[in-house]
Protein backbone atom coordinates (compact mmCIF):
# COMPACT_ATOMS: atom_id res chain seq x y z
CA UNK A 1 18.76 2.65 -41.36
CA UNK A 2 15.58 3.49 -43.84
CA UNK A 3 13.84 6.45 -42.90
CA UNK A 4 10.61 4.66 -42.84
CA UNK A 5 12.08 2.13 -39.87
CA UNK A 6 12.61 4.97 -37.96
CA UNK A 7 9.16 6.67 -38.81
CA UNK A 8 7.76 3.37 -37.41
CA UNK A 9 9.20 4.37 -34.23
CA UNK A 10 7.82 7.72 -33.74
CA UNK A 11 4.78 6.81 -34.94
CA UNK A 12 4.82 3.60 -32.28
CA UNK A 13 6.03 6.79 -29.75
CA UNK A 14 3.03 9.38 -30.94
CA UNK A 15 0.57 6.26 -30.39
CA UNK A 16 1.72 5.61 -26.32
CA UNK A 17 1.74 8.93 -25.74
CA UNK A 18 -2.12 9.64 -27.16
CA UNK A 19 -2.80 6.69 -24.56
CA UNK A 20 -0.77 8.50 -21.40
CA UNK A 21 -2.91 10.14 -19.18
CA UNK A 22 -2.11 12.53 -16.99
CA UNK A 23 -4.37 13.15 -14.04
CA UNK A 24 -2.05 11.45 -11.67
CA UNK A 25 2.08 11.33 -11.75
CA UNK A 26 4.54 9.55 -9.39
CA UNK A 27 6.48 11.45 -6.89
CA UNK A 28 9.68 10.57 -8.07
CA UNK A 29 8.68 12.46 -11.08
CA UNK A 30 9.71 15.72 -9.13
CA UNK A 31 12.75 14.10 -8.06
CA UNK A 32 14.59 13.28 -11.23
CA UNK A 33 16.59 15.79 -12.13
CA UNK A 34 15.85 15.50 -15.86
CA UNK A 35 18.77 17.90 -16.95
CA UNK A 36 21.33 15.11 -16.34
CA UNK A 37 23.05 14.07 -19.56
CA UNK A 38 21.98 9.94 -18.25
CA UNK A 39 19.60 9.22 -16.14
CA UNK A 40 18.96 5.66 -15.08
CA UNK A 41 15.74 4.52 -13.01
CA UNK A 42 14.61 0.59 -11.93
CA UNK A 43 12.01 -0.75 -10.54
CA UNK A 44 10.24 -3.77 -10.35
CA UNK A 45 7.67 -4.66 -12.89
CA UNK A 46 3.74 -2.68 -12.92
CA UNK A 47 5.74 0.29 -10.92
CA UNK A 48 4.54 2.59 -13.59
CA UNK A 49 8.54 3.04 -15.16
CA UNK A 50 6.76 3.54 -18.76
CA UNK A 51 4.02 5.75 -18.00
CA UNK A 52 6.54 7.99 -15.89
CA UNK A 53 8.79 8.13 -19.44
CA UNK A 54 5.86 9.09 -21.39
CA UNK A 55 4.53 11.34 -19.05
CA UNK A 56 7.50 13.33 -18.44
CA UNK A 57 8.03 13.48 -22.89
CA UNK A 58 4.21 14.35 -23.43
CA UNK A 59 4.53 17.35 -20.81
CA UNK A 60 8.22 18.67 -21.39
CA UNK A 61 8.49 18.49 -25.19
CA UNK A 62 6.35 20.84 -27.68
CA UNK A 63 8.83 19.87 -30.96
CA UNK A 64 8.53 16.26 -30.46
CA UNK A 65 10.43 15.67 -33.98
CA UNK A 66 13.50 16.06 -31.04
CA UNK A 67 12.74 12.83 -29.13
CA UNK A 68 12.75 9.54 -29.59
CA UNK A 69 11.42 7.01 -27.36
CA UNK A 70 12.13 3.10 -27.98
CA UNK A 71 10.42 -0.03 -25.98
CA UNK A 72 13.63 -2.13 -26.29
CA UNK A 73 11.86 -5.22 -26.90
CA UNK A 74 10.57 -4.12 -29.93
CA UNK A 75 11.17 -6.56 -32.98
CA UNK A 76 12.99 -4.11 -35.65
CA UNK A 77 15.62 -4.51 -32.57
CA UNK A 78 15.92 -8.25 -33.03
CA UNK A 79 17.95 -7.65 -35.99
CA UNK A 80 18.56 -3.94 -36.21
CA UNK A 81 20.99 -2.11 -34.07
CA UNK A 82 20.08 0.45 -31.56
CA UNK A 83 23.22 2.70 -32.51
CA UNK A 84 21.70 2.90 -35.75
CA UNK A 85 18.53 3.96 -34.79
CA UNK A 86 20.40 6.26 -32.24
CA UNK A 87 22.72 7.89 -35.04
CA UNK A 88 19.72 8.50 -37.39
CA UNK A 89 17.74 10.69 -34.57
CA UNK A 90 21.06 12.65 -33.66
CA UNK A 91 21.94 13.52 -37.07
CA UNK A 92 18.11 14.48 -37.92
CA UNK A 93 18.18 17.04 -34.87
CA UNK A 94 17.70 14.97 -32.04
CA UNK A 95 18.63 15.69 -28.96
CA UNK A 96 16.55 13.30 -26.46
CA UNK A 97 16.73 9.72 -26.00
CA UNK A 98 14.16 7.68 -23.89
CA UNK A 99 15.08 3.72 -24.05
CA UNK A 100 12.05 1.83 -22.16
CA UNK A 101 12.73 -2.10 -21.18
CA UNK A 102 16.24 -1.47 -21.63
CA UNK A 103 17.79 -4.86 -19.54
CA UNK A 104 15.63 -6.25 -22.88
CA UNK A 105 18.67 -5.93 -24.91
CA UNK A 106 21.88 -7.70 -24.79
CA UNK A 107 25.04 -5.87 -23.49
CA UNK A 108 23.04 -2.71 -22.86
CA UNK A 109 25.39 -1.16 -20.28
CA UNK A 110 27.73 -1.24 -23.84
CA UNK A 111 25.05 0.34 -25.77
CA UNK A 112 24.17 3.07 -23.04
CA UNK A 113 27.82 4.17 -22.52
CA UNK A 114 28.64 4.18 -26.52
CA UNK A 115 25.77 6.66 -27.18
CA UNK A 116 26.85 8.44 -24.22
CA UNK A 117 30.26 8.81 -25.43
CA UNK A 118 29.77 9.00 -29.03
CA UNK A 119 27.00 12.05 -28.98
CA UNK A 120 28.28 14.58 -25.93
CA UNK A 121 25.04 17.04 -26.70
CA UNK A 122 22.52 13.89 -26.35
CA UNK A 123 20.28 13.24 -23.31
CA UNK A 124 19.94 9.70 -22.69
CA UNK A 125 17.05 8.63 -19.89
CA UNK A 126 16.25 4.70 -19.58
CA UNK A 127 14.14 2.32 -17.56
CA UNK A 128 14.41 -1.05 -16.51
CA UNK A 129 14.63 -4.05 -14.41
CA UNK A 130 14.71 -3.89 -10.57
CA UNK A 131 17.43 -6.76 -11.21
CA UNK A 132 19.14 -5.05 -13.72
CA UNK A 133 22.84 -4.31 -12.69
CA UNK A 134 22.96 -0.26 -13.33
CA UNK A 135 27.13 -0.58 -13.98
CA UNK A 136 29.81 -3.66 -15.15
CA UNK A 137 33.31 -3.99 -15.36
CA UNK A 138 32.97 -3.76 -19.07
CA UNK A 139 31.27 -0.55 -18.82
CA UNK A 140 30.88 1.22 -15.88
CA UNK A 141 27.83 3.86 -15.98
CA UNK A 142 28.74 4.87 -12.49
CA UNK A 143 30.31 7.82 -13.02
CA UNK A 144 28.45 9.06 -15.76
CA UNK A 145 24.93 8.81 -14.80
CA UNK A 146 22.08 9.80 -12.24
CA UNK A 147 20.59 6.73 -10.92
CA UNK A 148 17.31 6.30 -9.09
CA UNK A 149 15.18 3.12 -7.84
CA UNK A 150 10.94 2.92 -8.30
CA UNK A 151 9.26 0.92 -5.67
CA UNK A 152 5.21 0.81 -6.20
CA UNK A 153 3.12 3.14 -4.09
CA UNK A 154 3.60 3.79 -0.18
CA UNK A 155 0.23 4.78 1.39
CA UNK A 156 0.56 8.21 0.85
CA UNK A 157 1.52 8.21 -2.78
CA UNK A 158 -2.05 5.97 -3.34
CA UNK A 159 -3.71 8.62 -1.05
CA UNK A 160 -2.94 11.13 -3.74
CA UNK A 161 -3.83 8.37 -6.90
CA UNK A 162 -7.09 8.38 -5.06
CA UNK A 163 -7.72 11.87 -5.01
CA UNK A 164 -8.06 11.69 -1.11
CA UNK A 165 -5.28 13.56 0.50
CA UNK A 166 -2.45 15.19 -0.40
CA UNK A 167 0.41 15.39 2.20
CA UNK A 168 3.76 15.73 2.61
CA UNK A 169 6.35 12.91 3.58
CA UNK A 170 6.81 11.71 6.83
CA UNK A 171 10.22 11.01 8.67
CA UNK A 172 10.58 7.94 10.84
CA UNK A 173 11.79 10.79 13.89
CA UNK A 174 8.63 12.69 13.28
CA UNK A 175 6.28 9.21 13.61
CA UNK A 176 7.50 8.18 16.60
CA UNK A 177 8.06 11.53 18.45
CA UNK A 178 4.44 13.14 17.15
CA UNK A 179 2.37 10.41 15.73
CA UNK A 180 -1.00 11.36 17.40
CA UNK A 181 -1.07 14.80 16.14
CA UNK A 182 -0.14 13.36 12.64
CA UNK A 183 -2.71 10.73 12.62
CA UNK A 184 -5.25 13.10 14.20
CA UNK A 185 -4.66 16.05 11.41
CA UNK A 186 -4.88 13.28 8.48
CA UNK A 187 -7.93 11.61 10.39
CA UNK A 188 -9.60 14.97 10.43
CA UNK A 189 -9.85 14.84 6.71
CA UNK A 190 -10.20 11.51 5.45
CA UNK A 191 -11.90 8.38 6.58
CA UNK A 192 -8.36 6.23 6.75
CA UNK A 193 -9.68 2.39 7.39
CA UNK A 194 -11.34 2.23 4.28
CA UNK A 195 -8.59 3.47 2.15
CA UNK A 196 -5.98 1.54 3.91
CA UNK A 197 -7.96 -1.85 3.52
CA UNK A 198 -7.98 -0.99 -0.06
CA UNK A 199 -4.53 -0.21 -0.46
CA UNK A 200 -3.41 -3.41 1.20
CA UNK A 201 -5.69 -5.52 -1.89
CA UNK A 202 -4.95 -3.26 -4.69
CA UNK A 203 -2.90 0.01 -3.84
CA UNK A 204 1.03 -1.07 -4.25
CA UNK A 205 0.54 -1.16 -8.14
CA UNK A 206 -0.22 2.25 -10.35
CA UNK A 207 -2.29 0.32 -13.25
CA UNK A 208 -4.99 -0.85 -10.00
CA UNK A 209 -6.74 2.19 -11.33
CA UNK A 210 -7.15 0.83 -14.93
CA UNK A 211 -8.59 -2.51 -12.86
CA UNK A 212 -11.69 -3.40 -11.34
CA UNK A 213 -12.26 -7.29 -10.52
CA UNK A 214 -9.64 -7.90 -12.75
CA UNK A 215 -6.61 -6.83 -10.78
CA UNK A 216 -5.53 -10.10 -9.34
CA UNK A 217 -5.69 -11.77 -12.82
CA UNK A 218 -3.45 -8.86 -14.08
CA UNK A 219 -0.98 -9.05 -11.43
CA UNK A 220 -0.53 -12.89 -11.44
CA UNK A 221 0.27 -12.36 -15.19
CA UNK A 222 2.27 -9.66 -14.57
CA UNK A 223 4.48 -11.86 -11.93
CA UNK A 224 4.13 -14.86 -14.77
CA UNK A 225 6.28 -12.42 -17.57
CA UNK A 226 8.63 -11.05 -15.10
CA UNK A 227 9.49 -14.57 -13.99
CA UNK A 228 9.86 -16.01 -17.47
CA UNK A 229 11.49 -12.65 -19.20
CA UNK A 230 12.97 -10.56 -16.93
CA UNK A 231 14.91 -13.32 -14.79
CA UNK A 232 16.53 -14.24 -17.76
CA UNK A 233 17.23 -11.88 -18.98
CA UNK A 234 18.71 -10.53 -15.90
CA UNK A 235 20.57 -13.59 -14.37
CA UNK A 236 22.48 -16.76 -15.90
CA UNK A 237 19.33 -18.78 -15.05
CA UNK A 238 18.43 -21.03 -17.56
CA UNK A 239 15.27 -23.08 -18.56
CA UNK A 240 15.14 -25.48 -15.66
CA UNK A 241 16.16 -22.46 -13.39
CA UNK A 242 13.48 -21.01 -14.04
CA UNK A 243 11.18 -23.29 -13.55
CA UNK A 244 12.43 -23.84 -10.26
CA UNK A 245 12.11 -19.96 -9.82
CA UNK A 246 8.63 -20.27 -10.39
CA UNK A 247 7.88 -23.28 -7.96
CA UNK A 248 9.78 -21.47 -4.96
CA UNK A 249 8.22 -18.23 -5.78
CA UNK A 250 4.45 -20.19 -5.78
CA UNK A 251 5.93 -21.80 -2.38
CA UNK A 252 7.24 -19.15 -0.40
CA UNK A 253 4.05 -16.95 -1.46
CA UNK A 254 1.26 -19.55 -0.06
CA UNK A 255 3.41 -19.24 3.56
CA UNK A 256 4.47 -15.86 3.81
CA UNK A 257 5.29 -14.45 6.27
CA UNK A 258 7.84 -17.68 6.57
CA UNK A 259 10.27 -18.58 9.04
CA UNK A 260 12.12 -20.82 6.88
CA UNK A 261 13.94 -24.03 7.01
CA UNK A 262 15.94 -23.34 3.75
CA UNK A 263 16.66 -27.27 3.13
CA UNK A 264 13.22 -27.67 3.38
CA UNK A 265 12.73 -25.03 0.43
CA UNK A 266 15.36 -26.35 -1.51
CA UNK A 267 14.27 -29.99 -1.30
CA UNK A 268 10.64 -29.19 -2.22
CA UNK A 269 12.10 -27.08 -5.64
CA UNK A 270 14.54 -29.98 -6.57
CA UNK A 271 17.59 -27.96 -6.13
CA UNK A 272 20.92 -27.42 -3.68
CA UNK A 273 22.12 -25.03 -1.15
CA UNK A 274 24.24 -22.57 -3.24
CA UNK A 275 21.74 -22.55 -5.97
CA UNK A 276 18.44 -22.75 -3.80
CA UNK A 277 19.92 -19.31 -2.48
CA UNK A 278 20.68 -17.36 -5.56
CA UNK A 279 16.94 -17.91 -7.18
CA UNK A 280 15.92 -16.76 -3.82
CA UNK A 281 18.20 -13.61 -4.26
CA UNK A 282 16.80 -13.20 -7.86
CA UNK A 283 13.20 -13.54 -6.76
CA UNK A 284 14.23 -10.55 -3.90
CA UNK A 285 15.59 -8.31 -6.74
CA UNK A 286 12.84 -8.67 -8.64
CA UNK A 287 10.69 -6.99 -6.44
CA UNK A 288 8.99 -10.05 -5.37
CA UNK A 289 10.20 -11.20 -2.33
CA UNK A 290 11.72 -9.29 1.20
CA UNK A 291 14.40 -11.14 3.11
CA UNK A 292 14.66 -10.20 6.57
CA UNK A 293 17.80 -11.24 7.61
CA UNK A 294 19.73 -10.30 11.36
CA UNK A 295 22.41 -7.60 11.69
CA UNK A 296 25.17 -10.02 11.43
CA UNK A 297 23.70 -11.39 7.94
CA UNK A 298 22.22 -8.00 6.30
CA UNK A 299 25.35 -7.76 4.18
CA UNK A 300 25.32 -11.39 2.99
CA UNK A 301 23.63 -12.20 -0.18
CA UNK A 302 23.22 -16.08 0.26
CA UNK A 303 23.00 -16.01 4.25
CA UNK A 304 19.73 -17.62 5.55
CA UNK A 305 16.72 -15.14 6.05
CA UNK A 306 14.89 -14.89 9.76
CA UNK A 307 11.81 -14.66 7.77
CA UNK A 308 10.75 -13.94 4.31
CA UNK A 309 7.82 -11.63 3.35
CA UNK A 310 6.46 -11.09 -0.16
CA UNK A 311 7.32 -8.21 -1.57
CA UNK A 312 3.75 -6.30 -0.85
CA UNK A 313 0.47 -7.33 0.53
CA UNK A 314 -1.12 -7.23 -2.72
CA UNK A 315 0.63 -10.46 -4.17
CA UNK A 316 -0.64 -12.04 -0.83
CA UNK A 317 -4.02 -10.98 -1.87
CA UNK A 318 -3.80 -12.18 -5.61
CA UNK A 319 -2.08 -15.50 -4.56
CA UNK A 320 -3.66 -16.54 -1.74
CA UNK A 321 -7.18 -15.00 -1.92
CA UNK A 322 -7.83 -14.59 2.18
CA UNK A 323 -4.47 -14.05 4.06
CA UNK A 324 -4.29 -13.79 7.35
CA UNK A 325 -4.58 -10.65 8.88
CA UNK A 326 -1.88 -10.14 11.25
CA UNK A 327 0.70 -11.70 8.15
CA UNK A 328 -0.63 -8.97 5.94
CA UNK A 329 0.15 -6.32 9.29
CA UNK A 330 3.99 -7.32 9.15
CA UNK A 331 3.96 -7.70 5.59
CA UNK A 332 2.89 -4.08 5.31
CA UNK A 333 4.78 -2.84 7.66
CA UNK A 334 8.28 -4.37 6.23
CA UNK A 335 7.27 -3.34 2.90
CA UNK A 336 7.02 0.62 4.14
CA UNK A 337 9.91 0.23 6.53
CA UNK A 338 12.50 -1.39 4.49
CA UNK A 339 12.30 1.26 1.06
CA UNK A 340 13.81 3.69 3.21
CA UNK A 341 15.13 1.73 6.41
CA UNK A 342 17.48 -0.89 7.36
CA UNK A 343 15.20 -3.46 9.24
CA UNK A 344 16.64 -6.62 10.46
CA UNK A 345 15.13 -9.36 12.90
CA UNK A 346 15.45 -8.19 16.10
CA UNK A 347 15.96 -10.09 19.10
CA UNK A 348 12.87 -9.58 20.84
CA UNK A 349 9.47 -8.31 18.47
CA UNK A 350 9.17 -8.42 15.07
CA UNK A 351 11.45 -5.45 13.54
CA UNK A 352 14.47 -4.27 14.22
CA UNK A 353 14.98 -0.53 12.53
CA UNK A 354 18.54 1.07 11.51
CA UNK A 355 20.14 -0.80 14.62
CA UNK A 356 18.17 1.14 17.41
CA UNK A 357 14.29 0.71 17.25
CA UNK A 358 12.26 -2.76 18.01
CA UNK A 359 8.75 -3.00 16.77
CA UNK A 360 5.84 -5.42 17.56
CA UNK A 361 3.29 -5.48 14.82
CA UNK A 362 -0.63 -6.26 15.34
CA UNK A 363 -3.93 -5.24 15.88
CA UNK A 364 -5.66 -2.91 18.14
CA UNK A 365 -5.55 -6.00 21.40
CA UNK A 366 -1.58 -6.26 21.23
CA UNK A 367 0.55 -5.30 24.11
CA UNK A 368 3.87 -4.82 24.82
CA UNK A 369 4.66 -7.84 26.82
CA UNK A 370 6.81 -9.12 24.31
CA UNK A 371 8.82 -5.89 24.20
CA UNK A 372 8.47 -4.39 27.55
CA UNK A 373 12.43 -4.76 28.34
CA UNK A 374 13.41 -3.16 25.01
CA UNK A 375 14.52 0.29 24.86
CA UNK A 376 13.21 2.37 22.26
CA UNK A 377 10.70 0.30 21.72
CA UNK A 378 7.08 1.01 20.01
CA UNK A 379 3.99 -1.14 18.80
CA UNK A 380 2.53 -0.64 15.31
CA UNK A 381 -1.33 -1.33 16.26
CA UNK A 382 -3.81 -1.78 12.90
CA UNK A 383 -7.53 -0.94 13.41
CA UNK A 384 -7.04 2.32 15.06
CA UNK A 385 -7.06 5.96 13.62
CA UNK A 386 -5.02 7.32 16.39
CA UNK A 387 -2.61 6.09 19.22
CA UNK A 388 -1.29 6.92 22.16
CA UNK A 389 2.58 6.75 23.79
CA UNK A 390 4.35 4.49 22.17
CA UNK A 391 1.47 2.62 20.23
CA UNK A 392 1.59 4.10 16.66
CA UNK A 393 -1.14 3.57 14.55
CA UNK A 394 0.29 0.87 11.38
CA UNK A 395 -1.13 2.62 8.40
CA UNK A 396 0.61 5.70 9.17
CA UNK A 397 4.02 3.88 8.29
CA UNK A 398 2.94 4.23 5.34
CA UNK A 399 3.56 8.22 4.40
CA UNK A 400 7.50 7.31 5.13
CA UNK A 401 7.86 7.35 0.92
């Protein structure tokens, strides 16, 4: 390649990271190991994947000439070749490579593991796709890289974006066994209801702090390009696919949370069984969608889901303007649970966690009469700062992440 292409690039890099601020940085920064020779990390789209690459380059690096950072939708890329662009950084002193939007380019699991191969002393880091499959037969990055997965903001994480509280991570064990001296330490700092109706409307998304009253315009849009780029170019789906991706997506969203009749679904999106259930799959791994499926179906990709929930209350917000409130409980409460549980529709209540705990979900009137056989069993009660027993106040499911 001409020198000049890549002197586009950096300049293109130098640019985004003028525009990076600072002030506020994911968790999972501090949880990448950034010494790994190939580090992979996906999320779903408006996680803050970009700003985490540019952060982590604009505060490790002082000689910048030694990094190179490429959004892999860029045009030059539409005809050039990446391996060029790679081979001209190496051989110029190089020795970092950050690819941004990677599941933008075709056969990129190739393209990863020939650079990999081909420069030994080169660190490779790149983002994509929460549908994006991290390893294929053709080349398996398994065994050669450090993966990790980027949800949006729990609770606590948006906490800390608001400058409110800092605090540490909470284990499920610790919730249940000492929730009201948790929720009375936190409550002894903060004013929690106001934040947590916040973070319910805008919170789950990083760029809500660029926002005011535009945030639900922004996040419809963002849902509109993830639906027509990133399914593609994640999945075999093809035009009419994806219109039918969008109509079941607009469906589902206007009911959640839904107890489905799948038929219905599929009837009302024009398509059949087999296919009905892989857009529903895709619209999951996009980060869109949660499927809460029983034990007996967890494992099944195209088995019939108990219930579906959008992904976070924030798309109910932005879709549906006024949801109902004790939707919006469970839909906060799976969205928490389910990063770093295995929930499943219980037989009794409306969560089952990792096999052993059942959980009934609503506000601060709701008793256990559903759940009063179950063992192990708890109530997650919104409108209240602290609890007592085995009621658990809901928003403090959210410091779990």
């Amino acid at each position: 390649m001409e020198r000049f292409e890549y002197d586009c690039f950096h300049a293109e890099m130098l640019h985004k990271l003028d525009s990076t601020h600072m002030e506020f940085r994911r968790d999972i920064h501090r949880s990448i190991d950034w010494s790994n020779r190939l580090i992979g990390i996906k999320g779903p789209k408006g996680v803050g994947k970009t700003t985490l690459l540019l952060q982590h380059i604009k505060d490790s690096f002082s000689d910048l000439s030694k990094v190179l950072y490429v959004s892999m939708d860029n045009l030059w890329l539409s005809y050039g070749s990446i391996a060029d662009l790679v081979d001209f950084h190496y051989t110029h002193g190089g020795t970092h490579v950050f690819l941004d939007d990677i599941h933008r380019y075709g056969a990129w699991q190739r393209a990863v593991k020939n650079i990999y191969d081909d420069y030994p002393s080169l660190k490779v880091a790149y983002a994509g796709s929460s549908m994006m499959k991290m390893h294929s037969p053709e080349a398996d990055l398994s065994r050669r890289q450090r993966a990790y997965d980027m949800p949006g903001l729990s609770f606590r994480e948006f906490l800390r974006s608001e400058n409110a509280l800092e605090y540490r991570i909470l284990s499920l064990d610790e919730i249940l066994e000492n929730h009201m001296g948790l929720s009375m330490d936190i409550c002894s700092r903060i004013k929690v209801m106001p934040l947590f109706e916040k973070y319910l409307k805008t919170g789950y998304y990083p760029f809500y702090r660029e926002e005011a009253h535009g945030f639900p315009a922004r996040l419809e849009e963002m849902v509109r390009i993830g639906l027509d780029r990133d399914l593609p170019s994640n999945t075999d789906m093809e035009y009419a696919s994806l219109q039918k991706a969008r109509k079941m997506f607009m469906l589902l969203i206007s009911k959640v949370p839904y107890a489905p009749r799948m038929k219905d679904v599929f009837d009302a999106v024009g398509t059949n069984r087999e296919h009905g259930y892989m857009i529903l799959d895709a619209l999951e791994k996009a980060g869109l969608l949660r499927l809460l499926k029983t034990r007996s179906k967890d494992s099944k990709p195209f088995a019939r889901p108990e219930r579906i929930f959008p992904d976070n209350t924030c798309l109910m917000y932005a879709f549906t303007g006024n949801p109902d409130l004790d939707d919006v409980r469970r839909a906060f409460f799976m969205s928490q649970l389910s990063n770093v549980h295995t929930v499943n529709y219980p037989q009794k209540g409306d969560f089952l966690v990792d096999s052993r705990y059942t959980f009934e979900v609503g506000g601060r009137r709701k008793s256990f009469d559903q759940i009063k056989d179950m063992p192990d069993s708890f109530l997650a009660v919104d409108g209240i700062e602290t609890g007592s027993g085995n009621r658990i106040p809901l928003w403090l499911f959210g410091f779990m992440w």
